[in-house]
Protein backbone atom coordinates (compact mmCIF):
# COMPACT_ATOMS: atom_id res chain seq x y z
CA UNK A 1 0.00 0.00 0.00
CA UNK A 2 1.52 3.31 -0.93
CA UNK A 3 1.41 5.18 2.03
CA UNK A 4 -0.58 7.98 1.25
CA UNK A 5 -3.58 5.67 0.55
CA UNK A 6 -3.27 4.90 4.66
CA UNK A 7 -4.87 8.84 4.79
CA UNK A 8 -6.01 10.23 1.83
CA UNK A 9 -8.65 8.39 0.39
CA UNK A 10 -10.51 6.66 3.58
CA UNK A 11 -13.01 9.65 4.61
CA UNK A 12 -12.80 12.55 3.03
CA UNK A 13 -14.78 15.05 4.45
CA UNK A 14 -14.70 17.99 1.12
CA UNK A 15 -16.74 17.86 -1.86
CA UNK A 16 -13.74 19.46 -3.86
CA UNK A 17 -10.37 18.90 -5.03
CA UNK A 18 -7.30 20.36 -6.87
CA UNK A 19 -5.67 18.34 -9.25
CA UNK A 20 -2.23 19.40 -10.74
CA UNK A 21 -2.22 18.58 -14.25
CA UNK A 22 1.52 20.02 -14.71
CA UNK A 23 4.10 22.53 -12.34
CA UNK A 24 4.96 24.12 -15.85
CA UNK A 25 3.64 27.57 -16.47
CA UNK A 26 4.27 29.84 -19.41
CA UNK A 27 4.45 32.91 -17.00
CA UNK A 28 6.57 34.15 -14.29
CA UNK A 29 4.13 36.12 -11.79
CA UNK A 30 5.60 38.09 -9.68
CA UNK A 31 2.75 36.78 -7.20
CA UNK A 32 3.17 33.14 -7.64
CA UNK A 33 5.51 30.97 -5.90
CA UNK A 34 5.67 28.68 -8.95
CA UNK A 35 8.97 30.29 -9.73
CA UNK A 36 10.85 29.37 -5.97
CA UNK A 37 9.21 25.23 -6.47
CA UNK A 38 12.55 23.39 -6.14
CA UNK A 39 10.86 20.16 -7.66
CA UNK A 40 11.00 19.51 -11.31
CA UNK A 41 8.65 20.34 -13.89
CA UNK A 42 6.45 17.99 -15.70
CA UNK A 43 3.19 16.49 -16.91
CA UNK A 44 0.59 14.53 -14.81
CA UNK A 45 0.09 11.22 -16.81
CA UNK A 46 -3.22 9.92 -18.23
CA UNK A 47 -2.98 6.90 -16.30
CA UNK A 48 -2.51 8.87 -13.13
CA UNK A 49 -5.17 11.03 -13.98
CA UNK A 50 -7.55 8.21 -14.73
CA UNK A 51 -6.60 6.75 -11.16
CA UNK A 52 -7.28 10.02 -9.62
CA UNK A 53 -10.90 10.48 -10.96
CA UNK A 54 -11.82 7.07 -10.05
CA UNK A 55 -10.96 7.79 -6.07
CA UNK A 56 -12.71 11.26 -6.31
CA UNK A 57 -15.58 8.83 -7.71
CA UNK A 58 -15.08 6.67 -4.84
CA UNK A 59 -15.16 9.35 -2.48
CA UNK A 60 -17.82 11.04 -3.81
CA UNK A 61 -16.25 14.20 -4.42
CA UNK A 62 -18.74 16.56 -6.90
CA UNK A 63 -15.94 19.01 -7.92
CA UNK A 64 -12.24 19.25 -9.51
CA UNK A 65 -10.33 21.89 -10.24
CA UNK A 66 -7.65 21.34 -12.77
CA UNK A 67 -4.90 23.96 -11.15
CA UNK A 68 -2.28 24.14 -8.48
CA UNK A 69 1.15 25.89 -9.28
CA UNK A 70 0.84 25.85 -13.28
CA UNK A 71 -1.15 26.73 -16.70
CA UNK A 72 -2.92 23.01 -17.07
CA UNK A 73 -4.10 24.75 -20.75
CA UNK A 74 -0.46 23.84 -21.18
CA UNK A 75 -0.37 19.89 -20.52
CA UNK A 76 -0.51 18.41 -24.07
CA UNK A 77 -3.39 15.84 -23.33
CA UNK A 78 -5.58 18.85 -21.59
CA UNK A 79 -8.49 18.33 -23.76
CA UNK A 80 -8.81 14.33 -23.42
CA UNK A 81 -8.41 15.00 -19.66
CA UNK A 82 -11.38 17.16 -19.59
CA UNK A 83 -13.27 15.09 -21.58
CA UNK A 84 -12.36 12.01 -19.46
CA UNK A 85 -13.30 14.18 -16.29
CA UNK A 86 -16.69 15.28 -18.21
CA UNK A 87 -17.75 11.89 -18.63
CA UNK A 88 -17.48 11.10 -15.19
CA UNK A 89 -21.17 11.30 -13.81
CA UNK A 90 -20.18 11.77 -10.47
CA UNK A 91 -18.09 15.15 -11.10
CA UNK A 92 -20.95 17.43 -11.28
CA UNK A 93 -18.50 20.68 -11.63
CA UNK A 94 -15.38 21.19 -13.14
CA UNK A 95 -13.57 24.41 -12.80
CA UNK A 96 -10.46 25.35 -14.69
CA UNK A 97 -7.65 28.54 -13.06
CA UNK A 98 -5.24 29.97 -15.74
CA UNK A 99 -3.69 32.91 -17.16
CA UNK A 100 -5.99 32.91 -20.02
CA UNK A 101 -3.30 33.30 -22.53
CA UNK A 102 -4.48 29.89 -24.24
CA UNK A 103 -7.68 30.11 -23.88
CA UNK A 104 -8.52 31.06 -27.49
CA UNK A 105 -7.28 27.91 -28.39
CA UNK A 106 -9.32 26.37 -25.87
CA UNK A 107 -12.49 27.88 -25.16
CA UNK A 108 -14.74 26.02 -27.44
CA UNK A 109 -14.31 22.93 -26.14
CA UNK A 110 -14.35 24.21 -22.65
CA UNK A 111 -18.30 25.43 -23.24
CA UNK A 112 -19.56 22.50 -25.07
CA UNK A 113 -18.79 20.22 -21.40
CA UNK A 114 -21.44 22.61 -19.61
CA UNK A 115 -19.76 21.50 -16.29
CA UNK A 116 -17.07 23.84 -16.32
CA UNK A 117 -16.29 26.97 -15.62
CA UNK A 118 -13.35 29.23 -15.87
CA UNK A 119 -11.62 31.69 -13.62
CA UNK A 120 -9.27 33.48 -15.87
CA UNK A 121 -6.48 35.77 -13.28
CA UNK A 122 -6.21 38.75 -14.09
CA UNK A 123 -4.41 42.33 -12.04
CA UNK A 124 -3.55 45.19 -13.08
CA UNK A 125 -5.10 49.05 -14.10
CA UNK A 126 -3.09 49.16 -17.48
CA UNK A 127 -0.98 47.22 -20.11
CA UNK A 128 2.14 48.56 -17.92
CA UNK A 129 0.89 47.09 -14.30
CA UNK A 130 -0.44 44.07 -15.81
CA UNK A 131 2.86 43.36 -18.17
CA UNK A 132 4.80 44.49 -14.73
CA UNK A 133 2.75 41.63 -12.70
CA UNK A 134 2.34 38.74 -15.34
CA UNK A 135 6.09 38.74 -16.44
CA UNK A 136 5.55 36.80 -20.02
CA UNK A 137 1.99 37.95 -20.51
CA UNK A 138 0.36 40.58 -22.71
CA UNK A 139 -1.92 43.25 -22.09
């Protein structure tokens, strides 16, 4: 038994969770603390993935959010992981945190699930504070 599965799994009391597709982010905010993570950057794998929707199933967990410390629009299997967490009955809400610089590229899929919504980050008065904040972003 690995030991997180002593803890983790057995009762959880929330009806959400955060899942960490990838660490990787196409930004350097000077808010985040993405930028101090010692740990190497990388991609969640599908398997993984799969294994992690079927204990939220299991512990009947309602909600995901794809986001931790990086841009999941940027994990190359994003849209069959949404579709895979779409198609789970049991998630009833899927919510997706990013920089919004991919979203274009995104977005259509994103509305056709109809379980999932998007908080997009955004701070700043002008293109100068924002560019100042979102180091790789544009206004």
């Amino acid at each position: 038994m690995i030991e997180h599965e002593k803890y983790a799994w057995k009762k959880m009391p929330s009806q959400g969770i955060m899942i960490e597709l990838t660490n990787a982010c196409n930004f350097s905010c000077t808010m985040c603390a993405n930028k101090l993570m010692q740990r190497e950057k990388g991609f969640m794998d599908i398997g993984l993935f799969e294994l992690v929707l079927d204990r939220v199933q299991k512990a009947k967990i309602s909600r995901i959010t794809l986001f931790t410390t990086g841009e999941s629009l940027l994990h190359p299997k994003f849209l069959d992981m949404l579709q895979r967490a779409v198609r789970r009955r049991s998630i009833k809400e899927i919510a997706i945190s990013t920089n919004g610089s991919l979203l274009e590229k995104y977005m259509g899929e994103i509305l056709k699930t109809n379980k999932t919504r998007v908080y997009y980050s955004f701070s700043g008065w002008d293109k100068k504070s924002y560019e100042g904040r979102y180091l790789g972003g544009v206004f």
